[in-house]
Protein backbone atom coordinates (compact mmCIF):
# COMPACT_ATOMS: atom_id res chain seq x y z
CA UNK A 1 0.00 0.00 0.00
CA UNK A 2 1.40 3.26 -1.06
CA UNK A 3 -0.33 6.43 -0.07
CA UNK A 4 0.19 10.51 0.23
CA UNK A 5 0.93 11.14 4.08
CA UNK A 6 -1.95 13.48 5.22
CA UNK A 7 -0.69 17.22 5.01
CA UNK A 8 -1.88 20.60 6.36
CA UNK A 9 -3.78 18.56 9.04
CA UNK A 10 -5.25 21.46 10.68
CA UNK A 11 -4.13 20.88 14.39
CA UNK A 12 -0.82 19.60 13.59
CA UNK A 13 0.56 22.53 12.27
CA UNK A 14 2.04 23.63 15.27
CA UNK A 15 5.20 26.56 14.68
CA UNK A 16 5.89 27.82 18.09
CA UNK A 17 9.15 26.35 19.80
CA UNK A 18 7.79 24.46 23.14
CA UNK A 19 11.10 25.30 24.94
CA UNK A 20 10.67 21.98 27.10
CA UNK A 21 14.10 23.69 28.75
CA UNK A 22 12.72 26.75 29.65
CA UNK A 23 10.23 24.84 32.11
CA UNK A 24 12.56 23.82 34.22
CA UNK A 25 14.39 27.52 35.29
CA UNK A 26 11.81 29.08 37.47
CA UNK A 27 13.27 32.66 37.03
CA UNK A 28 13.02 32.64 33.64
CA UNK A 29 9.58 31.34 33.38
CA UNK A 30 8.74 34.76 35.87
CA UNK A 31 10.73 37.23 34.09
CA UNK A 32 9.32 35.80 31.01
CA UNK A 33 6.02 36.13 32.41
CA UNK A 34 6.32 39.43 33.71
CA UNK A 35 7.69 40.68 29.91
CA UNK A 36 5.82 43.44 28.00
CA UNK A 37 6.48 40.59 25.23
CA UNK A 38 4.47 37.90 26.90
CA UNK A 39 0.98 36.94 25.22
CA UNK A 40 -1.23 35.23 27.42
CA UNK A 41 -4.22 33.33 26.08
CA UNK A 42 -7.45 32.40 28.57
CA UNK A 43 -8.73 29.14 28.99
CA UNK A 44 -11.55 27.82 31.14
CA UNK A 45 -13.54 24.37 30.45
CA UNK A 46 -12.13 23.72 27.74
CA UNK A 47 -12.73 26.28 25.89
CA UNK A 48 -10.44 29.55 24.99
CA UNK A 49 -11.13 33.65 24.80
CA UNK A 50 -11.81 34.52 21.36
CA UNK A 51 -12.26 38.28 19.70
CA UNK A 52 -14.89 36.47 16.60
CA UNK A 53 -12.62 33.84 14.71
CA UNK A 54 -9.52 35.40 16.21
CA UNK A 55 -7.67 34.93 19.31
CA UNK A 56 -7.03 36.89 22.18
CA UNK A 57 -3.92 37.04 23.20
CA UNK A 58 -3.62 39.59 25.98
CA UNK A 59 -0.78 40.74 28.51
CA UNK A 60 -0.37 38.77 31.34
CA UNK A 61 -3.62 38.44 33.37
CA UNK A 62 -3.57 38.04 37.28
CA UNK A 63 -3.47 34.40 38.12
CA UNK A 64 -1.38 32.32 40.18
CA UNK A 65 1.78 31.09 39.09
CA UNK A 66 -0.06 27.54 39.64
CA UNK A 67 -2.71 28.52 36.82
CA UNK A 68 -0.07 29.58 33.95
CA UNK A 69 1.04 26.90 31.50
CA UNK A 70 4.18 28.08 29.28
CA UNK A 71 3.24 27.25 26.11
CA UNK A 72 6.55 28.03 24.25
CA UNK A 73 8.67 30.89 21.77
CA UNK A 74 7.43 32.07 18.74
CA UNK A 75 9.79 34.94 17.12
CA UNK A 76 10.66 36.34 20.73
CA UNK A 77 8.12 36.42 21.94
CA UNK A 78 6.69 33.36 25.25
CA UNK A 79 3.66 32.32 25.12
CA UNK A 80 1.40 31.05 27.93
CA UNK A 81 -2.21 29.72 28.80
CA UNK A 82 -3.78 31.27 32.19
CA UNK A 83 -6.38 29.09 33.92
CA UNK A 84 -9.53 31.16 34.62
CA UNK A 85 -13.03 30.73 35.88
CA UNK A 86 -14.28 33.37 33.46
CA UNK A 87 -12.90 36.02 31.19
CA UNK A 88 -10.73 38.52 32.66
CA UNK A 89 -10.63 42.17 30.23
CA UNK A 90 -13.03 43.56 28.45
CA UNK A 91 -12.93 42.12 25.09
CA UNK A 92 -13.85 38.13 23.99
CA UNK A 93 -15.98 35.38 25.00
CA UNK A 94 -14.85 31.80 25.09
CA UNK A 95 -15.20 29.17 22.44
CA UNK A 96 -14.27 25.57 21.73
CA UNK A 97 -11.95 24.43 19.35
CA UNK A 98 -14.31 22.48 17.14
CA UNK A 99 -16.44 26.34 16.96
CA UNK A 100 -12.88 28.02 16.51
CA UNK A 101 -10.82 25.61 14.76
CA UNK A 102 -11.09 26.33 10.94
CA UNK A 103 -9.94 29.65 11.35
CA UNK A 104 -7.41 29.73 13.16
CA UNK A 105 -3.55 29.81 11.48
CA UNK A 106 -1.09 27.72 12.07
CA UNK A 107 0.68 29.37 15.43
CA UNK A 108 -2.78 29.65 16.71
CA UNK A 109 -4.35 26.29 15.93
CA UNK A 110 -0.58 24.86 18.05
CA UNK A 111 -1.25 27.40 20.74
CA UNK A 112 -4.85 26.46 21.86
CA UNK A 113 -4.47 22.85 20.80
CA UNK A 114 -1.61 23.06 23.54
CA UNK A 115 -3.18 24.70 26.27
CA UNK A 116 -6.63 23.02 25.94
CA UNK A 117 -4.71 19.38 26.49
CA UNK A 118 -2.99 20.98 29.53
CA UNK A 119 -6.01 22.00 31.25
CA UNK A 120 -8.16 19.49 30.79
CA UNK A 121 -5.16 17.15 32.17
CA UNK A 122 -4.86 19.85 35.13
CA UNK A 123 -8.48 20.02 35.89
CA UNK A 124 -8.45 15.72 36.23
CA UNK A 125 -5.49 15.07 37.53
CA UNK A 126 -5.05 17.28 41.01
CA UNK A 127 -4.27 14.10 43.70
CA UNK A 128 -2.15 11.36 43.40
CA UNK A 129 -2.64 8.03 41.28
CA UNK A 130 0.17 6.88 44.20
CA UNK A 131 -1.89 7.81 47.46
CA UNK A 132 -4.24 9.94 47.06
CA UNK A 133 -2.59 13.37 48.17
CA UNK A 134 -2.94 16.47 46.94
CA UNK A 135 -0.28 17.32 43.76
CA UNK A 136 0.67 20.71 42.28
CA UNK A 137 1.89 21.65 38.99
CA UNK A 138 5.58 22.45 38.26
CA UNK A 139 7.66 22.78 35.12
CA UNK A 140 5.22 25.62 33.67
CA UNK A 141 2.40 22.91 33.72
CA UNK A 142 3.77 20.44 32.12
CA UNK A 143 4.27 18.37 35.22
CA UNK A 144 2.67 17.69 38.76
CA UNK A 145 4.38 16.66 42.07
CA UNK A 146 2.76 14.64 44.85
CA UNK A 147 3.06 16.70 48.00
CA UNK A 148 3.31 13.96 49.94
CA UNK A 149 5.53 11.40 48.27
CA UNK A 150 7.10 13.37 45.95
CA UNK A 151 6.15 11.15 42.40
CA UNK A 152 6.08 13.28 39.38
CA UNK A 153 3.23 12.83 37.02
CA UNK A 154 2.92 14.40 33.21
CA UNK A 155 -0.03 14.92 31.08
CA UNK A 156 -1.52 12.41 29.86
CA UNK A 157 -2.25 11.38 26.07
CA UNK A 158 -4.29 8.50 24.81
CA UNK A 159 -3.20 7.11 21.08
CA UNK A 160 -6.32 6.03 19.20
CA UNK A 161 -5.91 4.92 15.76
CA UNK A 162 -8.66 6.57 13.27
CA UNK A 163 -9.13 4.14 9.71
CA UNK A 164 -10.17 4.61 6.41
CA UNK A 165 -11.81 1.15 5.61
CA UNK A 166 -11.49 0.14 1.53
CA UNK A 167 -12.65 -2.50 -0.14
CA UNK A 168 -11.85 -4.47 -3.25
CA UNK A 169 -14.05 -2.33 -5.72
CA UNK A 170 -12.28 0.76 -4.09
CA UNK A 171 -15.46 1.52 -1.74
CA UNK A 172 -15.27 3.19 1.98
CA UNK A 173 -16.91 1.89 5.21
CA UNK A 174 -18.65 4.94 7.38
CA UNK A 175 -20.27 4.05 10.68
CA UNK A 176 -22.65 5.99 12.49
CA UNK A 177 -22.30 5.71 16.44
CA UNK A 178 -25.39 4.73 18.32
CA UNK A 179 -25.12 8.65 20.45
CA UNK A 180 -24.98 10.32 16.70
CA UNK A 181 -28.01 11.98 15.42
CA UNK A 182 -29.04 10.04 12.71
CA UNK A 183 -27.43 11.07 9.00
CA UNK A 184 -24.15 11.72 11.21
CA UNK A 185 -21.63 9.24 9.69
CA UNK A 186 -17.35 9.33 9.85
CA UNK A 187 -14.69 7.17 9.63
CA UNK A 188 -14.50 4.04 12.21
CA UNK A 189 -12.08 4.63 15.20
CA UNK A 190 -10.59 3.59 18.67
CA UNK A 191 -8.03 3.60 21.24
CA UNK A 192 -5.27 1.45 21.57
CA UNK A 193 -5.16 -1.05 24.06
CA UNK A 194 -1.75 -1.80 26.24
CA UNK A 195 0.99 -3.65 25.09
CA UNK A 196 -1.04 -3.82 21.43
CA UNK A 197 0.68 -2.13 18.24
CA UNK A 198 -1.00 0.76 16.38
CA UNK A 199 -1.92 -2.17 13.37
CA UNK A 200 -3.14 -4.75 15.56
CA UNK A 201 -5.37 -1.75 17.47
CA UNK A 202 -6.49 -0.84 13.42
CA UNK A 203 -7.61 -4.63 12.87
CA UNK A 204 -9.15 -5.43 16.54
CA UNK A 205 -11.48 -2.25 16.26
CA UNK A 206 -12.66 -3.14 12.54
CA UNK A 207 -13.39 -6.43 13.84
CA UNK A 208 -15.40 -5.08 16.43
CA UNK A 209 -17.16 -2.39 15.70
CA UNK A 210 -18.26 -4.07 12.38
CA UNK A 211 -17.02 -7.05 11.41
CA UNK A 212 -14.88 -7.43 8.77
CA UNK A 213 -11.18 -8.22 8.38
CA UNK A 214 -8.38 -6.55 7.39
CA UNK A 215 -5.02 -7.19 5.34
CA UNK A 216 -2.66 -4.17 5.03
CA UNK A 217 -2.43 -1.29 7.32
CA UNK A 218 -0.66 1.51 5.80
CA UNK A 219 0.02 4.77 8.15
CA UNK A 220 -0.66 8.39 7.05
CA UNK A 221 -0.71 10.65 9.47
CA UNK A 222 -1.49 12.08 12.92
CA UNK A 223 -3.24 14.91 15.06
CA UNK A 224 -4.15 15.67 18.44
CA UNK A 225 -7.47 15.59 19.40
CA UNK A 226 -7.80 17.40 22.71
CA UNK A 227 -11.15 16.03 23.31
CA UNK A 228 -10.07 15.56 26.23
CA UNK A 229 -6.46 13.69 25.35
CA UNK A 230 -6.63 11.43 22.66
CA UNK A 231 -4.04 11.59 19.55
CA UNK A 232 -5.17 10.56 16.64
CA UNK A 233 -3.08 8.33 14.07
CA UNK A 234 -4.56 7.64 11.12
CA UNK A 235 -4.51 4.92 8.47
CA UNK A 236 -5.89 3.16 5.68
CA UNK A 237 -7.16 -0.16 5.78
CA UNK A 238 -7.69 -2.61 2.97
CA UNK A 239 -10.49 -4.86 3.90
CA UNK A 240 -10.41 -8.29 2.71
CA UNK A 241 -14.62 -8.77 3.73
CA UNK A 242 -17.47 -6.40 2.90
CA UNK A 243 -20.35 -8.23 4.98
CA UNK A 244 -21.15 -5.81 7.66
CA UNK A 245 -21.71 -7.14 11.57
CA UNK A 246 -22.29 -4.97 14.07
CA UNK A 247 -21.07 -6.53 17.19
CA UNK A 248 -20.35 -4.31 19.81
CA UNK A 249 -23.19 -1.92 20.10
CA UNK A 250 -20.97 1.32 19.99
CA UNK A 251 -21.89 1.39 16.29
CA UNK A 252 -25.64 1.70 15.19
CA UNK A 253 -25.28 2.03 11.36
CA UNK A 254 -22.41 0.99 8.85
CA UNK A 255 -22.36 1.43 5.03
CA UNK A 256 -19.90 1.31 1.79
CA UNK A 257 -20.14 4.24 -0.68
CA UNK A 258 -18.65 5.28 -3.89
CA UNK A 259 -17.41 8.55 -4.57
CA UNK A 260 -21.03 9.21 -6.39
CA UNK A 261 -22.91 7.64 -3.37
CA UNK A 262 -21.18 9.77 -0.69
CA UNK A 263 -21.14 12.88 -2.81
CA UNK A 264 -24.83 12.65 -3.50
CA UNK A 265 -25.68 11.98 0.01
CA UNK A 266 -23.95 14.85 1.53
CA UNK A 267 -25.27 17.06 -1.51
CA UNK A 268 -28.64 16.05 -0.32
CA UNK A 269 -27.28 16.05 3.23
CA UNK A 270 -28.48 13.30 3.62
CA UNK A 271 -24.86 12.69 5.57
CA UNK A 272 -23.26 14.82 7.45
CA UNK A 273 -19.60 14.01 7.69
CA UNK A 274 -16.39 14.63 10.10
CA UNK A 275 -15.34 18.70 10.57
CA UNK A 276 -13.14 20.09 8.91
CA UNK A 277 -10.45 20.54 11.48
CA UNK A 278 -10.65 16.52 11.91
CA UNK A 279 -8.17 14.18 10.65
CA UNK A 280 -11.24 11.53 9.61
CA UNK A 281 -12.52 14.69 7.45
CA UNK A 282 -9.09 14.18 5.50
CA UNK A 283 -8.86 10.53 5.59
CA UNK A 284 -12.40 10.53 3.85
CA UNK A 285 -11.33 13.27 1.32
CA UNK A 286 -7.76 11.89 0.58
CA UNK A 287 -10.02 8.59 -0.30
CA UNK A 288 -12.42 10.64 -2.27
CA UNK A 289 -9.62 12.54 -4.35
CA UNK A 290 -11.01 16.57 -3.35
CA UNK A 291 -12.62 18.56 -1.06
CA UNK A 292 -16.40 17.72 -0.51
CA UNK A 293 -19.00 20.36 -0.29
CA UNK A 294 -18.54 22.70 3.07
CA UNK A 295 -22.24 21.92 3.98
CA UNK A 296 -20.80 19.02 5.09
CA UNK A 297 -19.53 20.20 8.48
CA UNK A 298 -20.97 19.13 11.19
């Protein structure tokens, strides 16, 4: 199997310079902090402060040191998250990356993809897996410290492999989830289990969400997905079965299309597929050879 890697995936186009050794020198990350350089974007649930499609990225705001993440360098200039319980200034309102995501450029799209994954780690994650006490964040949030027995701990991220499925006659598989509204369709997906390799996770979910085997794997690309940690690597899959069996309840609907099926289906929208800031949005458009229509956002 020879493929095109995926490019331009929209949250993998990160620029800015993470600096993992600034996080370390507590005076810098303070008089970095305190610089008139610094830009400081907002988060809170998950979401980030927006001006309409753009960013805000503000002076420092007054937070704790504990509630600043240091996302990085970007021409000279650091760049941090602040943790907040509601917007502080006078400008913005917050929004989530799936209302955000197709506009934003590529420094921006890194920034928020960035602090988004820290937070949501940070707001799960405050005692020890160890014993149970209290931990606090260090290394400009990329790190927490048991207060009691002094384990480190670092964010989290959960690989899940993401699959075009293609058949003989050149057809993809789309499955609709049982908690989608109906019409909602994408390509089939799922974490990977311990000690299991990314093409064993690609076969094993095939198999149980639907059914059908799988010969080659081939890998062509990956994103995160900070929903609320995942990664998302994804492949195509030649399937060496088309009879569809769905066996694990997590999928309620399954079906093969041609390029003319899907196209007239989402014409008709009939189908809504993935957004456009997801990697199974490209997988299914690298299959279909173009962009489909933009009423196809979900």
């Amino acid at each position: 199997m020879s493929l095109e890697p995926l490019r331009d995936l929209r949250l993998a186009r990160a620029v800015v310079d993470r600096a993992a050794a600034r996080r370390t020198d507590p005076a810098w990350l303070e008089q970095a902090w305190a610089s008139p350089r610094a830009s400081v974007l907002q988060v809170c649930d998950g979401k980030v402060l927006v001006d309409r499609d753009s960013l805000v990225l503000d002076v420092p705001v007054a937070v704790p040191a504990t509630q600043r993440l240091f996302l990085g360098e970007h021409e000279e200039r650091p760049y941090f998250a602040a943790i907040v319980a509601e917007p502080v200034g006078q400008r913005g309102a917050f929004a989530g990356l799936r209302e955000i995501g197709g506009a934003l450029g590529a420094r921006d799209a890194g920034l928020v993809v960035h602090a988004i994954s820290l937070a949501n780690w940070h707001a799960t994650h405050t005692h020890c897996p160890r014993c149970g006490s209290p931990t606090v964040p260090e290394a400009g949030g990329h790190l927490r410290r048991c207060i009691s027995d002094d384990s480190e701990h670092y964010p989290r991220t959960d690989p899940a492999v993401i699959m075009s499925l293609v058949d003989g006659d050149d057809r993809l598989l789309l499955g609709r989830q049982a908690s989608w509204s109906p019409g909602r369709f994408s390509t089939l997906a799922g974490f990977v289990e311990p000690g299991e390799s990314l093409e064993a996770a690609v076969r094993r979910e095939v198999d149980e969400e639907v059914g059908i085997g799988v010969g080659e794997v081939g890998y062509l690309g990956s994103q995160p997905w900070p929903f609320p940690s995942s990664l998302m690597l994804g492949f195509r899959a030649q399937a060496t079965s088309t009879d569809v069996h769905l066996r694990d309840g997590e999928i309620a609907e399954a079906r093969w299309f041609t390029r003319d099926q899907l196209l007239a289906a989402v014409r008709s929208r009939e189908l809504t597929v993935a957004p456009t800031i997801s990697i199974a949005r490209r997988l299914i458009e690298q299959w279909y050879g173009g962009r489909l229509p933009t009423n196809a956002d979900s």
